[in-house]
C-alpha atoms as a PDB file:
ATOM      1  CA  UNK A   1      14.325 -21.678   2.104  1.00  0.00           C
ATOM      2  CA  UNK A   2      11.369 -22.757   0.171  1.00  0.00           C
ATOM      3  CA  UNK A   3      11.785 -25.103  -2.298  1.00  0.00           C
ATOM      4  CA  UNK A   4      14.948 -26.480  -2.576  1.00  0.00           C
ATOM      5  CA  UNK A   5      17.636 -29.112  -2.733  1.00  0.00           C
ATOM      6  CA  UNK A   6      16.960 -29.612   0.776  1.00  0.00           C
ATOM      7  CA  UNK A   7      13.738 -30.879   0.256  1.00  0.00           C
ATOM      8  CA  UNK A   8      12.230 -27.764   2.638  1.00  0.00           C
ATOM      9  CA  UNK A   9       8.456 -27.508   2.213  1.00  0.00           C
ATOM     10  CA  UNK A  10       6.646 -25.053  -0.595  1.00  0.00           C
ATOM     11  CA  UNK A  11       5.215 -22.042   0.923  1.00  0.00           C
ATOM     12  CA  UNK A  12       2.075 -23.315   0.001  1.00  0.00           C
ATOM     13  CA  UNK A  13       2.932 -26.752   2.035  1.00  0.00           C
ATOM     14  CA  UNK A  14       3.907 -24.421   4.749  1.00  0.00           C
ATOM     15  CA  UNK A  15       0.796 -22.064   5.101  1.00  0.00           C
ATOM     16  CA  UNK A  16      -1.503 -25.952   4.871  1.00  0.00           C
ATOM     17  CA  UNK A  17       0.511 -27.067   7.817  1.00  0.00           C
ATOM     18  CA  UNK A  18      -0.186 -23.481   9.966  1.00  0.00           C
ATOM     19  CA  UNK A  19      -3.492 -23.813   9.200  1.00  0.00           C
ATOM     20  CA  UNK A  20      -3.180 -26.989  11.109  1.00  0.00           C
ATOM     21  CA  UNK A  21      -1.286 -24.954  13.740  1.00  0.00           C
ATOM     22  CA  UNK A  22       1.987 -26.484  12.953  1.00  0.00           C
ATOM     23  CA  UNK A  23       4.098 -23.838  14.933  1.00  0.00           C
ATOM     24  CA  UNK A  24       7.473 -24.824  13.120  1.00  0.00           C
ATOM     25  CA  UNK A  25       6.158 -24.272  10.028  1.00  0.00           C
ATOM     26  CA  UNK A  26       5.048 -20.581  11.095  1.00  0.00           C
ATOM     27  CA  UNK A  27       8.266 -20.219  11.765  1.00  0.00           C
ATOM     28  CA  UNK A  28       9.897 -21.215   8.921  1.00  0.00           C
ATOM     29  CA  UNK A  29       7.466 -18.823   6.686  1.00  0.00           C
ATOM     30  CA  UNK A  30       7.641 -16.302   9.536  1.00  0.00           C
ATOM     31  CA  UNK A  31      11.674 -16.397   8.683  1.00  0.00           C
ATOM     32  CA  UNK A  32      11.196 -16.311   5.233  1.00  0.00           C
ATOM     33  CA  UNK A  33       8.797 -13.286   4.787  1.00  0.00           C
ATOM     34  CA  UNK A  34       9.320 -11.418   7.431  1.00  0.00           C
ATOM     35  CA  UNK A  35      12.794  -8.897   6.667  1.00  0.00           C
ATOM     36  CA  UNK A  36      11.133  -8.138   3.182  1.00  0.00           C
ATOM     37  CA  UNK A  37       7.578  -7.794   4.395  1.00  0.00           C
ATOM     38  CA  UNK A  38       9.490  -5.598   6.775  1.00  0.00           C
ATOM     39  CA  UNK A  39      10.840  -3.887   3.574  1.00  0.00           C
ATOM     40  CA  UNK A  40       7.867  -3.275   1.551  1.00  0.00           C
ATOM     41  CA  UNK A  41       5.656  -1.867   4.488  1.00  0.00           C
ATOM     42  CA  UNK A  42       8.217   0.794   5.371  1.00  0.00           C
ATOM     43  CA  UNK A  43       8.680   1.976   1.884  1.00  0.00           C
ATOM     44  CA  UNK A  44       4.803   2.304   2.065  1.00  0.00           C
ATOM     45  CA  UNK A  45       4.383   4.122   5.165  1.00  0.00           C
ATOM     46  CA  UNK A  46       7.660   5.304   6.077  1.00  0.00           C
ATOM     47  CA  UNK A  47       7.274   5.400   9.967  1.00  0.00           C
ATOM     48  CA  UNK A  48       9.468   2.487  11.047  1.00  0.00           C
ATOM     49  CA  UNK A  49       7.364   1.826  14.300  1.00  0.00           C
ATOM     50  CA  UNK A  50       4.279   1.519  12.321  1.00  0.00           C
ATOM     51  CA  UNK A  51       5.689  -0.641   9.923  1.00  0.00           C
ATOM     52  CA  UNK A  52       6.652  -3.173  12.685  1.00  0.00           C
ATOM     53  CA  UNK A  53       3.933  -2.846  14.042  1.00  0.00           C
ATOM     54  CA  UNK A  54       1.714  -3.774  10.815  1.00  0.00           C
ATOM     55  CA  UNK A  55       3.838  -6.616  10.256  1.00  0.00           C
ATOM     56  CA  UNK A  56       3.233  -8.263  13.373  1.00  0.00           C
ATOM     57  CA  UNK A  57      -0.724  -7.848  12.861  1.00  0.00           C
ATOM     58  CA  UNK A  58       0.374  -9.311   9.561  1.00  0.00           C
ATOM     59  CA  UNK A  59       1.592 -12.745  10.738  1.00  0.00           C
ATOM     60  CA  UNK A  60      -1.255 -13.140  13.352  1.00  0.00           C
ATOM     61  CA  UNK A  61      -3.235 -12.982  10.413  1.00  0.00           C
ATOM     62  CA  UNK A  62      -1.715 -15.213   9.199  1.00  0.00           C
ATOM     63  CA  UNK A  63      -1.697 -17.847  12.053  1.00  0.00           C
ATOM     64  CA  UNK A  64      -5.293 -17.006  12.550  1.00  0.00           C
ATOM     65  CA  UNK A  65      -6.482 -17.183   8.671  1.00  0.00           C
ATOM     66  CA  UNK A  66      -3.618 -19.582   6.998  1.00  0.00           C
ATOM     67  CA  UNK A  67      -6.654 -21.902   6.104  1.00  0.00           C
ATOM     68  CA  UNK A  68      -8.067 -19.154   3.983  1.00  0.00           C
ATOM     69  CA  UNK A  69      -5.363 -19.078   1.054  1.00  0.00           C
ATOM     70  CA  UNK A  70      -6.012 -20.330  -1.687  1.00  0.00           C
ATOM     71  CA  UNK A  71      -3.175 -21.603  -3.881  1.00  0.00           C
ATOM     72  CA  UNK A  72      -5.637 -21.237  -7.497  1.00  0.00           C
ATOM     73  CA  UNK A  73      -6.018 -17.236  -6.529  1.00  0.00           C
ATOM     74  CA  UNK A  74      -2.011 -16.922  -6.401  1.00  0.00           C
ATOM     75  CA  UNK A  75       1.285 -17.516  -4.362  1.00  0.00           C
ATOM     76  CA  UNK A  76       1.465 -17.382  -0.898  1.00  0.00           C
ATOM     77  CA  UNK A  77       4.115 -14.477  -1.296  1.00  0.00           C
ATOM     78  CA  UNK A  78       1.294 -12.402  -2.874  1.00  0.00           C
ATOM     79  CA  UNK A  79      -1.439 -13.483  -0.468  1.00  0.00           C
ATOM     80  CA  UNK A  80       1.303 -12.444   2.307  1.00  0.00           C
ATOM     81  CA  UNK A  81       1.384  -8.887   0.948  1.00  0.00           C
ATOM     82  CA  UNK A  82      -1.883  -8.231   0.002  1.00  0.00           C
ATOM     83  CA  UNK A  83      -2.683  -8.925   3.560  1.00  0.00           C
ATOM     84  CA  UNK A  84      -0.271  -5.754   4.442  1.00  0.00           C
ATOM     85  CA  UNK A  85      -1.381  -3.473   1.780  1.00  0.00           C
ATOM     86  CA  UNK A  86      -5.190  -4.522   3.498  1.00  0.00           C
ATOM     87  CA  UNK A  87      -3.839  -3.818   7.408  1.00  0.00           C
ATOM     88  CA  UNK A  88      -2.241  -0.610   5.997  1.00  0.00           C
ATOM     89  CA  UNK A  89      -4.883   0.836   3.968  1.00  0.00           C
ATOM     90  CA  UNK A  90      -7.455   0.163   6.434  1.00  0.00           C
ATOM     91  CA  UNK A  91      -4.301   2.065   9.101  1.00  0.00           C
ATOM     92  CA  UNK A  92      -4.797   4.586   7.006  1.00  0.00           C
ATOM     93  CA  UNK A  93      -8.575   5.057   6.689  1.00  0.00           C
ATOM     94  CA  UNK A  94      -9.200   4.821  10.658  1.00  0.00           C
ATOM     95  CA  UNK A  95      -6.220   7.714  10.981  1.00  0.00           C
ATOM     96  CA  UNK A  96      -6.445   9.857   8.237  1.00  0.00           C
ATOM     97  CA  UNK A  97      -9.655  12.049   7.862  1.00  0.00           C
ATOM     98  CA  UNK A  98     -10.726  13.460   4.194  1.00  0.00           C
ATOM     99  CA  UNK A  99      -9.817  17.085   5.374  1.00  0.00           C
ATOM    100  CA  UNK A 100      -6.639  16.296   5.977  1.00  0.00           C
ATOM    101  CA  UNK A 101      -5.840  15.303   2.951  1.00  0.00           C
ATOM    102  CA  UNK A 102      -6.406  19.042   1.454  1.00  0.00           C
ATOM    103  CA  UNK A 103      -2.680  19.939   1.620  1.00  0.00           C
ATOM    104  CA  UNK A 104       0.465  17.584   0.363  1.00  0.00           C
ATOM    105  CA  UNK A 105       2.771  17.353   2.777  1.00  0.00           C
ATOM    106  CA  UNK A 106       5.805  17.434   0.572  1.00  0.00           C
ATOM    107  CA  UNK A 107       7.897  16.414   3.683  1.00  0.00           C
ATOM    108  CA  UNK A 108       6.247  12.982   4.519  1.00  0.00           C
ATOM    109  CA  UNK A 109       7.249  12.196   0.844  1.00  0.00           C
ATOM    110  CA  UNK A 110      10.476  10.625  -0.146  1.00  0.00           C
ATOM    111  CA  UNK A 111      13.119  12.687  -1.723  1.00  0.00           C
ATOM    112  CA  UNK A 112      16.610  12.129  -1.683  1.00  0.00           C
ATOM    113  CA  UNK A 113      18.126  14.794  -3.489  1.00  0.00           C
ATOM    114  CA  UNK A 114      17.863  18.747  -4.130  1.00  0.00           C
ATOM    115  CA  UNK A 115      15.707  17.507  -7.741  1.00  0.00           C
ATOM    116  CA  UNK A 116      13.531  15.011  -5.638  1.00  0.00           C
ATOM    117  CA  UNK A 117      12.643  18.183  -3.600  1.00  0.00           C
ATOM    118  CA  UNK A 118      12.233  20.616  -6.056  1.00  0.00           C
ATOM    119  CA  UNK A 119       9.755  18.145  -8.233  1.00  0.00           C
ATOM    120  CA  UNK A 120       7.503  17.596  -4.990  1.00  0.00           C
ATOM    121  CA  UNK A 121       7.671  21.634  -4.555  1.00  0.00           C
ATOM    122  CA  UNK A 122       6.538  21.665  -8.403  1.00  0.00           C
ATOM    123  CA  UNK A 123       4.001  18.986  -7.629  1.00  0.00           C
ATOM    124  CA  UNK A 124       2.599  20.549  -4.804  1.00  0.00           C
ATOM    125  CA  UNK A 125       1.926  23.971  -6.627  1.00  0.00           C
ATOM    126  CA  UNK A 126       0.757  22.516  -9.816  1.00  0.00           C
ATOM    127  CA  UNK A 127      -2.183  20.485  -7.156  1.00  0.00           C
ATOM    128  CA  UNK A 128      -3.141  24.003  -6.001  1.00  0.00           C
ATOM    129  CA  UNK A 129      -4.140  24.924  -9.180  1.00  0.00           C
ATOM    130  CA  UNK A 130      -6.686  21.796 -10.334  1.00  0.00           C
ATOM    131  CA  UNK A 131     -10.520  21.766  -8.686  1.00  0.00           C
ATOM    132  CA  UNK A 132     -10.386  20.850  -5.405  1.00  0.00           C
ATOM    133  CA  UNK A 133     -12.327  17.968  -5.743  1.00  0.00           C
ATOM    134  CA  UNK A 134      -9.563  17.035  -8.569  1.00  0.00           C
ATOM    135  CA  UNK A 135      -7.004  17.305  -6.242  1.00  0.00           C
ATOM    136  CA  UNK A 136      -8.427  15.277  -3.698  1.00  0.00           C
ATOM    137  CA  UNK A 137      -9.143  12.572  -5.821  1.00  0.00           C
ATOM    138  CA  UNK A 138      -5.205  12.725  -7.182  1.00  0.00           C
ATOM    139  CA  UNK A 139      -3.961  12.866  -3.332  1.00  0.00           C
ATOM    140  CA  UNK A 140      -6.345  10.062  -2.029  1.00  0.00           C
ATOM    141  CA  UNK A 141      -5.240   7.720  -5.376  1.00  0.00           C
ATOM    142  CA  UNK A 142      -1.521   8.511  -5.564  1.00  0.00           C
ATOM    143  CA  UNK A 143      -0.714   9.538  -2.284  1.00  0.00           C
ATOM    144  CA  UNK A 144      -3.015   8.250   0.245  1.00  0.00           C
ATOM    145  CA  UNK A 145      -2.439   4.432  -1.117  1.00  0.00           C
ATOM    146  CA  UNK A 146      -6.068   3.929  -2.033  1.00  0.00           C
ATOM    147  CA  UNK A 147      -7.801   2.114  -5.602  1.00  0.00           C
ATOM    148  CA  UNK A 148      -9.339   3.806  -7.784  1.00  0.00           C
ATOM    149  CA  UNK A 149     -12.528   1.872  -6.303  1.00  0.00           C
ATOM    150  CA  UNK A 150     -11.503   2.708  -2.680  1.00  0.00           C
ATOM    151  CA  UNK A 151     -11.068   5.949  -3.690  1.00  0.00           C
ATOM    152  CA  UNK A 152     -14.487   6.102  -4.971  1.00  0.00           C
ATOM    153  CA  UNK A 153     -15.949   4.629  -2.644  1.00  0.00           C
ATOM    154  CA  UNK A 154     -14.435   7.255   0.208  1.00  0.00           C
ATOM    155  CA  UNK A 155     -15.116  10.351  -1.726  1.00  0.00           C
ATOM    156  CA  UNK A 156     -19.106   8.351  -2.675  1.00  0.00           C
ATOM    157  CA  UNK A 157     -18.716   8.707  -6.123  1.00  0.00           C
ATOM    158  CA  UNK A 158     -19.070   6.590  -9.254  1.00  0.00           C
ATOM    159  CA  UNK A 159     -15.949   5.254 -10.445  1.00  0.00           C
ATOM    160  CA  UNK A 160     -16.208   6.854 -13.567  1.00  0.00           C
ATOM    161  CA  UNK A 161     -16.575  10.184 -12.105  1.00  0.00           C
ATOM    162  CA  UNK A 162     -13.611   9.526 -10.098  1.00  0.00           C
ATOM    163  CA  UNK A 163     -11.471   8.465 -13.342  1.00  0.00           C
ATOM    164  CA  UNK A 164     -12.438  11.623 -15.097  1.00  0.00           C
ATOM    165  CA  UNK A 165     -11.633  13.814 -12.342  1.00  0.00           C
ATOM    166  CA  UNK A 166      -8.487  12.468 -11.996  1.00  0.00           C
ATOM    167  CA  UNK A 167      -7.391  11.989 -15.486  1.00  0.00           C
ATOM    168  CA  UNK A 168      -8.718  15.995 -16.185  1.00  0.00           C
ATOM    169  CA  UNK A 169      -6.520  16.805 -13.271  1.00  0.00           C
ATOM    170  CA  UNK A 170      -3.513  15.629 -14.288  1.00  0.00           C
ATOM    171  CA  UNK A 171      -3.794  16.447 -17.896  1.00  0.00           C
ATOM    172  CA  UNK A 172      -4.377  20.039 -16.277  1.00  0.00           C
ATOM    173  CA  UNK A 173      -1.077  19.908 -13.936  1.00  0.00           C
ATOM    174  CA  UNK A 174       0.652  18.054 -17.180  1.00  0.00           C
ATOM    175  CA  UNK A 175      -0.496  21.491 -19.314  1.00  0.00           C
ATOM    176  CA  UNK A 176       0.351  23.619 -16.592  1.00  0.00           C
ATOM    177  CA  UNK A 177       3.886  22.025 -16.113  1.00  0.00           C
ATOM    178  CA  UNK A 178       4.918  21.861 -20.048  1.00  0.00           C
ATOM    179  CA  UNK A 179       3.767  25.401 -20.151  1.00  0.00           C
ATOM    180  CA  UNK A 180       5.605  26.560 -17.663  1.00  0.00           C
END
């Protein structure tokens, strides 16, 4: 769809003309992005309705701030999915409070096989067994889809703190889990 023999508009051409509220073009990116957008935003937050739903306030965003990309800072296909990984992360800070991040839920986590599960069940046992404020800085990071800055900036610490915690817990789980 974008560039080719055809002579179809670059992304790039495409998000300049939405910006100019060329509704044709919208919906020739729209067609483009929209079944692997789809794609990546499930695999993120693996509740189907949510992940439609994100991707809808994903292209209004985009009608509504198309004049905002800027082709020097990268392709449109990254400015496209930065924009989810934004509407999701901030999803997941307005729904998910800091206590509730305490426990793993080894069930919302992907696992296809009888190995997948038993490594979460490993990985849930050896996070019982680091500080607690290691653990929640490993959950928030790895798990809860933050940066190490956003993950800082939640739990109000420096970022260095945060690295050390995190990089003592899992050199603690990694001990625990050769030794055992």
């Amino acid at each position: 769809m974008f560039p080719g023999p055809d002579h179809e508009p670059s992304a790039a051409a495409c998000l300049a003309a939405i910006a100019e509220g060329n509704l044709a073009s919208f919906q020739r990116f729209y067609q483009h992005y929209a079944a692997g957008l789809l794609g990546y935003v499930r695999q993120l937050c693996r509740d189907p309705s949510l992940a439609e739903d994100l991707v809808q306030e994903v292209f209004a965003s985009v009608w509504q701030k198309a004049a905002t990309y800027r082709p020097e800072r990268g392709d449109p296909a990254g400015w496209l999915y930065a924009i989810a990984r934004h509407k999701l992360v901030d999803h997941w800070r307005r729904t998910t409070s800091h206590e509730t991040l305490d426990v793993l839920d080894i069930d919302a986590l992907p696992c296809r096989s009888g190995e997948g599960r038993d490594l979460l069940l490993t990985l849930r046992k050896l996070l019982t067994q680091v500080s607690p404020e290691q653990r929640t800085a490993i959950e928030l990071a790895y798990f809860g889809g933050l940066t190490y800055e956003e993950t800082a900036q939640r739990l109000q610490l420096p970022l260095g703190t945060l690295k050390s915690r995190i990089r003592v817990g899992l050199r603690t789980m990694r001990t625990l889990l050769e030794a055992g």
